[in-house]
N, C-alpha and C. Protein backbone atom coordinates (compact mmCIF):
# COMPACT_ATOMS: atom_id res chain seq x y z
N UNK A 1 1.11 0.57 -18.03
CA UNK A 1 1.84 0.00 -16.92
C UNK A 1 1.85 -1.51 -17.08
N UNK A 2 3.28 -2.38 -16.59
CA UNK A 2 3.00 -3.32 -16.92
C UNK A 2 3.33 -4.25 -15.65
N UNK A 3 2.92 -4.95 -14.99
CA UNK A 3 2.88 -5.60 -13.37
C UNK A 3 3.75 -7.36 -14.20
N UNK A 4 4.73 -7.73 -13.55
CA UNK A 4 5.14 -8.46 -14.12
C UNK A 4 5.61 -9.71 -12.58
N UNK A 5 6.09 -10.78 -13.17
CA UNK A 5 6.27 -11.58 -12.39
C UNK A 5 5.69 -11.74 -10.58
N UNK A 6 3.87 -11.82 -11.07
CA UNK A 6 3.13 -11.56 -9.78
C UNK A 6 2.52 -12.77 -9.41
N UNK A 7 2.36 -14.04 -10.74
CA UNK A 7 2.15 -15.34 -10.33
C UNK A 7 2.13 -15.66 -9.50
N UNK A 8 1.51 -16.52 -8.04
CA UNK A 8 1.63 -17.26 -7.22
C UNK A 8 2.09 -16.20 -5.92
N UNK A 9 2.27 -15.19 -6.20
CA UNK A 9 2.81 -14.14 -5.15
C UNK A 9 2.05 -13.72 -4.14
N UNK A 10 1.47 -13.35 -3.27
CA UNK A 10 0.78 -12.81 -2.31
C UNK A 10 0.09 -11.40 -3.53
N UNK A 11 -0.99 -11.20 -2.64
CA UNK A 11 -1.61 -9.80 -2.95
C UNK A 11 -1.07 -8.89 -2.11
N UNK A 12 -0.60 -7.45 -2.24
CA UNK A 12 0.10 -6.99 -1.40
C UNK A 12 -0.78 -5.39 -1.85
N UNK A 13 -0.94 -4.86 -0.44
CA UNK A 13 -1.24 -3.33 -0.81
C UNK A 13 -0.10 -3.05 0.19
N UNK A 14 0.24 -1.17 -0.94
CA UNK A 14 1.46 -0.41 0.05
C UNK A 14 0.67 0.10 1.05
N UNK A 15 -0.23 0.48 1.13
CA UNK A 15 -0.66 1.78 2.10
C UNK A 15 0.08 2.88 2.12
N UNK A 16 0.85 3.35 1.48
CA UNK A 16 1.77 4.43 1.77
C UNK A 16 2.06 4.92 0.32
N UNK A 17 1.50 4.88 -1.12
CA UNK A 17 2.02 5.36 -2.16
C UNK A 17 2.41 6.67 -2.08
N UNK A 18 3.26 7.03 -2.77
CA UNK A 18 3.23 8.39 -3.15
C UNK A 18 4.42 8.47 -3.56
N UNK A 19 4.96 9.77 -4.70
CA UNK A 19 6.09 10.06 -5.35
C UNK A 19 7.13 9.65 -4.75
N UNK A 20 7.48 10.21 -3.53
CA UNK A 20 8.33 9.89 -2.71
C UNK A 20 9.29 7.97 -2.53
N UNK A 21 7.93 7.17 -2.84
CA UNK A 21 8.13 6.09 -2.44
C UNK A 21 8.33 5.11 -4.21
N UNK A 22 8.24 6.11 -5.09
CA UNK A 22 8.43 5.22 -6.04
C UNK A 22 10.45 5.10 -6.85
N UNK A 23 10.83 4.48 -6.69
CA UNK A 23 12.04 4.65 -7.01
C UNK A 23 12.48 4.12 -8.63
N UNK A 24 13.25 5.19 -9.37
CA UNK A 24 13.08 4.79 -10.96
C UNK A 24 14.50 4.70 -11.33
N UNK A 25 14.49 3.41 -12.00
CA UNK A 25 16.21 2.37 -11.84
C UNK A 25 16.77 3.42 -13.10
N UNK A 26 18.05 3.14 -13.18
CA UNK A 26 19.32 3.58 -14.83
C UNK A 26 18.25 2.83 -16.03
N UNK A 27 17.70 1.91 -15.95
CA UNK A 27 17.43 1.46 -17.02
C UNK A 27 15.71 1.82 -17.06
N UNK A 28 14.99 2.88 -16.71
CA UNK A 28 13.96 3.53 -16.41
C UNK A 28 12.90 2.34 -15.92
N UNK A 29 12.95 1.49 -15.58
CA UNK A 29 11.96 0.65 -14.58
C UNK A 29 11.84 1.35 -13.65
N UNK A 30 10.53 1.29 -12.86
CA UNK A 30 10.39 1.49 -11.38
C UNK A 30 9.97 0.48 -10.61
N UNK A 31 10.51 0.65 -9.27
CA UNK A 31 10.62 -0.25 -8.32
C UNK A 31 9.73 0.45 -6.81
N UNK A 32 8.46 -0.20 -6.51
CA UNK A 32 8.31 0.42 -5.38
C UNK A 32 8.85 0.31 -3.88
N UNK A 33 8.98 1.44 -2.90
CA UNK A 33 9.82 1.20 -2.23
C UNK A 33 8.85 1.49 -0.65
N UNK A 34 9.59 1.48 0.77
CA UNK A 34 9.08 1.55 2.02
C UNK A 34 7.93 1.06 2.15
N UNK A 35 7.90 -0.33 1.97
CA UNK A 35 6.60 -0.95 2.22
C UNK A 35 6.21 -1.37 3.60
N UNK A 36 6.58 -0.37 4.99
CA UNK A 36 6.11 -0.07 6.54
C UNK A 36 4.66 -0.44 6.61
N UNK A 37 4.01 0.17 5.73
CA UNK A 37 2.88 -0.02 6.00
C UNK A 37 1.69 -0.89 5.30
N UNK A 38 2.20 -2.02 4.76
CA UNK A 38 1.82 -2.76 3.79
C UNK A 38 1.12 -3.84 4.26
N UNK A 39 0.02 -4.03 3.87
CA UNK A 39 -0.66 -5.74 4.36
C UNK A 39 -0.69 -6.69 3.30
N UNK A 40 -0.92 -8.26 3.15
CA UNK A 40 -0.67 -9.11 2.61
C UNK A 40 -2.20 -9.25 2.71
N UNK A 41 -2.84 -9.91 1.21
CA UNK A 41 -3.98 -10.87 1.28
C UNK A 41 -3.69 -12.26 1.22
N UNK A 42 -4.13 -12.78 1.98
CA UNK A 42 -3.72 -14.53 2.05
C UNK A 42 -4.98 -14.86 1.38
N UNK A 43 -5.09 -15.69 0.05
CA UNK A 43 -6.06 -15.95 -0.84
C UNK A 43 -6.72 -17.36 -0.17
N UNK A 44 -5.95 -18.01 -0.02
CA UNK A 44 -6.28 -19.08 0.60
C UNK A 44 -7.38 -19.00 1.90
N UNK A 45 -6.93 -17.66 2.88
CA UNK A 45 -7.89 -18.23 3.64
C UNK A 45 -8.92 -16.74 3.46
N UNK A 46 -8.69 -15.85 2.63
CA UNK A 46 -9.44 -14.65 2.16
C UNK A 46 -9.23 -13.71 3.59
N UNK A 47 -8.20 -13.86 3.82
CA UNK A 47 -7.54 -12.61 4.92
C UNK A 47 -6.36 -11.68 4.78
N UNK A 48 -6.78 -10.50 5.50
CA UNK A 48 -6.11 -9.56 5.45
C UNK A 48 -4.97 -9.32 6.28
N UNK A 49 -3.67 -9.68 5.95
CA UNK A 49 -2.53 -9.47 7.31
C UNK A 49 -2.19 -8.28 7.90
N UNK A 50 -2.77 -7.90 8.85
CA UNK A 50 -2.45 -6.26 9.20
C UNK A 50 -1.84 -6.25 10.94
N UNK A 51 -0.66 -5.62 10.47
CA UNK A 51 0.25 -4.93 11.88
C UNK A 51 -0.61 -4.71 12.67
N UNK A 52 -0.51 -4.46 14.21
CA UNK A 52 -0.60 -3.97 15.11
C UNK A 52 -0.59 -2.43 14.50
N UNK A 53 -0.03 -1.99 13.48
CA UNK A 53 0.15 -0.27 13.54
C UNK A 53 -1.03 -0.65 12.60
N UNK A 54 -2.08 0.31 12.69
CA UNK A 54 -2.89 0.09 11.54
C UNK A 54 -2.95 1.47 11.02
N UNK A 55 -2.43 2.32 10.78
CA UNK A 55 -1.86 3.66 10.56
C UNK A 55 -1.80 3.65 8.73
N UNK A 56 -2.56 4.54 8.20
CA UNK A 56 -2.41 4.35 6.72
C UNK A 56 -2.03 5.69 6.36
N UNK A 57 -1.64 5.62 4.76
CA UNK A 57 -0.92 6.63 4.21
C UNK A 57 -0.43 8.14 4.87
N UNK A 58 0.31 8.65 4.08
CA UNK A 58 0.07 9.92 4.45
C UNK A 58 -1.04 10.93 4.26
N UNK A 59 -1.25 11.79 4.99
CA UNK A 59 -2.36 12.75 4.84
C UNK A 59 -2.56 13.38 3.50
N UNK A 60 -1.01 13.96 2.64
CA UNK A 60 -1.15 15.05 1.78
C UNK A 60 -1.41 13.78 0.80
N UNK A 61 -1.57 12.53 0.60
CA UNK A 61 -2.21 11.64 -0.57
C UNK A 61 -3.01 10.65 0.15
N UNK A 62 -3.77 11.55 1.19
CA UNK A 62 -5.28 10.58 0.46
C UNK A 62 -6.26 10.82 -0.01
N UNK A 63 -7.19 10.27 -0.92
CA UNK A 63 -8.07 10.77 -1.40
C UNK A 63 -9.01 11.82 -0.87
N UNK A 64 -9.23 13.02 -1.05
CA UNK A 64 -9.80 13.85 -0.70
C UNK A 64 -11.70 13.53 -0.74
N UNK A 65 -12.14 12.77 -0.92
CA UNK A 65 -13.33 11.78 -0.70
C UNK A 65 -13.20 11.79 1.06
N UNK A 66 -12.36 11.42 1.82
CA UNK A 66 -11.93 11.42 3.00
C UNK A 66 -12.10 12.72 4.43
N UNK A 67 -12.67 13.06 5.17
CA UNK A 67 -13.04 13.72 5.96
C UNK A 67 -11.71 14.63 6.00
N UNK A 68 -11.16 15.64 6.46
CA UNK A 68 -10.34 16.66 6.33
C UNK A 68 -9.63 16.18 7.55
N UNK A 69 -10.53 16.38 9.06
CA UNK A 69 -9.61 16.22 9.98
C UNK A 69 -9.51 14.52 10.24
N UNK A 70 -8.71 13.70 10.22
CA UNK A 70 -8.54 12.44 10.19
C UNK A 70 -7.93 11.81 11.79
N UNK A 71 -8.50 10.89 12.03
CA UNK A 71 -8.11 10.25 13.13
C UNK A 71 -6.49 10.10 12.88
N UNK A 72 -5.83 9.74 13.91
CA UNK A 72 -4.63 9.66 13.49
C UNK A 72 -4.18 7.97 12.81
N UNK A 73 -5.71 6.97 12.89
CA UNK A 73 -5.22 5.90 11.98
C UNK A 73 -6.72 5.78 11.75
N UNK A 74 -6.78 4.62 10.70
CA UNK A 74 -8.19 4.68 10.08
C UNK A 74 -7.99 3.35 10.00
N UNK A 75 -9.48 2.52 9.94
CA UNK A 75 -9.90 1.04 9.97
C UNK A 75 -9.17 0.58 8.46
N UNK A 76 -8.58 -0.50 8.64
CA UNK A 76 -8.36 -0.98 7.56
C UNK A 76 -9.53 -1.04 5.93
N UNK A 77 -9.29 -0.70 4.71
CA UNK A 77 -9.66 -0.76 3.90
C UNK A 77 -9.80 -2.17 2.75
N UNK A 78 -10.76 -2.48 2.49
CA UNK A 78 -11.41 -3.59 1.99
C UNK A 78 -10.35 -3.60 0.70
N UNK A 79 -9.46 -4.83 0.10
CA UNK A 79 -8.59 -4.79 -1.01
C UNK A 79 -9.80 -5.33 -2.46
């Protein structure tokens, strides 16, 4: 895999991966997509930007490490 033009960019997690959300161009790049649930790391001040929704992934992809019955949102996760 190759992560390209990320220089100077924010740190960004999706919270939301999954097949569904990866979209693969004519020229076979992929591009990830529905980033709803996404927070920003601000390096500068070592913070985490998180919505009011603090609602993460879907159920059928998260790590199964994870309790079965799940609150319907979970504390933000350390990047």
């Amino acid at each position: 895999m190759e992560i390209v033009g990320t220089q100077g960019k924010p740190g960004i997690a999706h919270r939301d991966l999954k097949s569904k959300n990866i979209l693969v161009k004519k020229n076979g790049t992929c591009a990830i997509a529905d980033l709803g649930l996404a927070v920003r790391h601000d390096s500068l001040t070592d913070t985490i930007d998180i919505a009011p929704n603090q609602r993460v992934g879907t159920k059928r992809y998260l790590p199964p490490s994870l309790p079965p019955s799940l609150p319907s949102s979970l504390p933000p996760l350390p990047l």
